[in-house]
Protein backbone atom coordinates (compact mmCIF):
# COMPACT_ATOMS: atom_id res chain seq x y z
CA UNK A 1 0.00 0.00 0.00
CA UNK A 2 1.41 3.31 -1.19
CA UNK A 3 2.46 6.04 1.88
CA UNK A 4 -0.36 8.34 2.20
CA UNK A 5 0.62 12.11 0.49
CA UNK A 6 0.61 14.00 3.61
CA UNK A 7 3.24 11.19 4.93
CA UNK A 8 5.32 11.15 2.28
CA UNK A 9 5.36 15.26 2.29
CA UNK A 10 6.69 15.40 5.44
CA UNK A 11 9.32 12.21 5.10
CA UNK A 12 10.75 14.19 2.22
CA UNK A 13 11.00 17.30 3.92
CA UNK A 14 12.85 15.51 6.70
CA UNK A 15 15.25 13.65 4.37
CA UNK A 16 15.68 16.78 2.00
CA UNK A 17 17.24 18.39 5.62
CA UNK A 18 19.31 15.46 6.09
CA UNK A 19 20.61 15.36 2.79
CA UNK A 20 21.60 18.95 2.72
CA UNK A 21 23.82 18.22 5.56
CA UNK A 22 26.98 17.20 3.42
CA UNK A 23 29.24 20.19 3.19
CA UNK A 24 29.05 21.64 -0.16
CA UNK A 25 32.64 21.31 -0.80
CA UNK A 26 32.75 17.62 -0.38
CA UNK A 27 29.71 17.13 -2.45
CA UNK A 28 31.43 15.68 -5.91
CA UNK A 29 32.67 13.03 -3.12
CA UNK A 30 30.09 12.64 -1.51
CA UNK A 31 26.08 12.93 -1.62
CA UNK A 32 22.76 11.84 0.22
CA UNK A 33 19.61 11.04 -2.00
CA UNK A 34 15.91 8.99 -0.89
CA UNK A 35 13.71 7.87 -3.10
CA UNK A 36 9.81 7.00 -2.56
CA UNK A 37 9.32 2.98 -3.91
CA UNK A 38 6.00 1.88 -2.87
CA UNK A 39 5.67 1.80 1.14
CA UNK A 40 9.17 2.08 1.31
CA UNK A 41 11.28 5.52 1.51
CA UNK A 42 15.05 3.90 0.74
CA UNK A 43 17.90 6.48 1.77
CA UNK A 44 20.95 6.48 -1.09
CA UNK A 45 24.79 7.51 -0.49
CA UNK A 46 26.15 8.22 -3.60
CA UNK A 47 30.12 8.12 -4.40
CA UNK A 48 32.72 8.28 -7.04
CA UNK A 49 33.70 4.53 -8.62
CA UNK A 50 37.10 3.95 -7.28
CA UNK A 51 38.32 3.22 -10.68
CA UNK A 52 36.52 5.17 -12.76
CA UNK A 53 35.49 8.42 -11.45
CA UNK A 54 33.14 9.34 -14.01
CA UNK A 55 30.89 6.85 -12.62
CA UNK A 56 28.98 6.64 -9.32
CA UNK A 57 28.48 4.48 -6.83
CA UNK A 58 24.93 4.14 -4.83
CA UNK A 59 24.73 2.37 -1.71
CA UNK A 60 20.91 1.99 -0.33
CA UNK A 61 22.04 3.10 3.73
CA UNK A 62 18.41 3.06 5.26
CA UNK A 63 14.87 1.87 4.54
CA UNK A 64 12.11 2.85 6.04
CA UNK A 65 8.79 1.15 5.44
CA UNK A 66 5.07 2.71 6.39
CA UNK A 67 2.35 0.60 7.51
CA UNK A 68 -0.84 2.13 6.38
CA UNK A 69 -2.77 0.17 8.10
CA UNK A 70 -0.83 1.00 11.68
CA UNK A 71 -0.23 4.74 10.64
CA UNK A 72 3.84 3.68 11.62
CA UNK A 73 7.38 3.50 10.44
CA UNK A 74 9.82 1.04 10.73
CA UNK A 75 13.40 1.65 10.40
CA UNK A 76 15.18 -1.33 8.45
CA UNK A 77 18.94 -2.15 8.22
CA UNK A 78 21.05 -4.54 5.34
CA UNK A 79 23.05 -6.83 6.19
CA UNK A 80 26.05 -8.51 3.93
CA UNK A 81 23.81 -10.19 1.75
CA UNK A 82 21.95 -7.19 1.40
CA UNK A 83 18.54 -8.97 3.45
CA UNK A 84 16.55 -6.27 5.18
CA UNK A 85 16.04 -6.71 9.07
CA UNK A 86 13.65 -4.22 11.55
CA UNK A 87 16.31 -2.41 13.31
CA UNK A 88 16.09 -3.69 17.02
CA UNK A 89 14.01 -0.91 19.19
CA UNK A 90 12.54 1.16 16.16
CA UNK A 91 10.35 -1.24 14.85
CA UNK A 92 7.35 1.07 14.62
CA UNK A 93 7.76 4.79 14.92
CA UNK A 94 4.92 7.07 14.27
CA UNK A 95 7.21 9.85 13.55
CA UNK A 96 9.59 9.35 11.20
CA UNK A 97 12.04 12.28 12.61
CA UNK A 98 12.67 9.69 15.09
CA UNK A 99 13.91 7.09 13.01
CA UNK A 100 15.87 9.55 11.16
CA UNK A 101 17.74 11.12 13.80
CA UNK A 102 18.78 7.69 14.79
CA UNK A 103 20.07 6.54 10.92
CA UNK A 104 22.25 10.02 11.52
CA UNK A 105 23.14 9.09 15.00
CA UNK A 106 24.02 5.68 14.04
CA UNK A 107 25.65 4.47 17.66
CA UNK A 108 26.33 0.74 15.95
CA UNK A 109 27.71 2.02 13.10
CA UNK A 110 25.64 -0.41 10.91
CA UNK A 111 23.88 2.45 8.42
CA UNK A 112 27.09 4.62 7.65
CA UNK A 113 30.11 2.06 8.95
């Protein structure tokens, strides 16, 4: 079931905020992206190719996945095999600032290394 508009709206904003964070002068380095696919909001790091610069690297960091039904978020988290797992103690969030804050806090380092 697709995020309701009004959800979505404010997810973006959020993100957009987040994603202006990277210093401008780092920026062909480095960037932070989202994109909206289906319930799912999936937050992108985007990079150089080590061997060919002219190409870039994306690297899905985050998920987070609405439940219409429950009004919530849940914060997800890849592992190795690139498997999606509920990140333990943010399994639903009706706020998504809140499971935000805690992809950019990231005490386990498991979303940014």
């Amino acid at each position: 079931m697709a995020i309701p508009e009004l959800e979505e709206q404010r997810a973006a904003r959020a993100l957009r905020r987040f994603c202006d964070k990277v210093p401008l002068e780092i920026r062909h380095q480095l960037t932070h992206d989202f994109r909206f696919v289906r319930s799912d909001v999936e937050l992108l790091e985007r990079r150089p190719h080590f061997q060919d610069r002219s190409q870039q690297i994306e690297h899905v960091v985050a998920k987070f996945r609405y439940n219409a039904r429950r009004g919530c978020w849940t914060l997800l988290w890849s592992d190795r095999n690139r498997r999606w797992h509920a990140y333990d103690g943010f399994e639903e969030r009706r706020a998504f600032e809140d499971l935000l804050r805690e992809v950019e806090r990231d005490p386990t380092g498991i979303f940014f290394g």
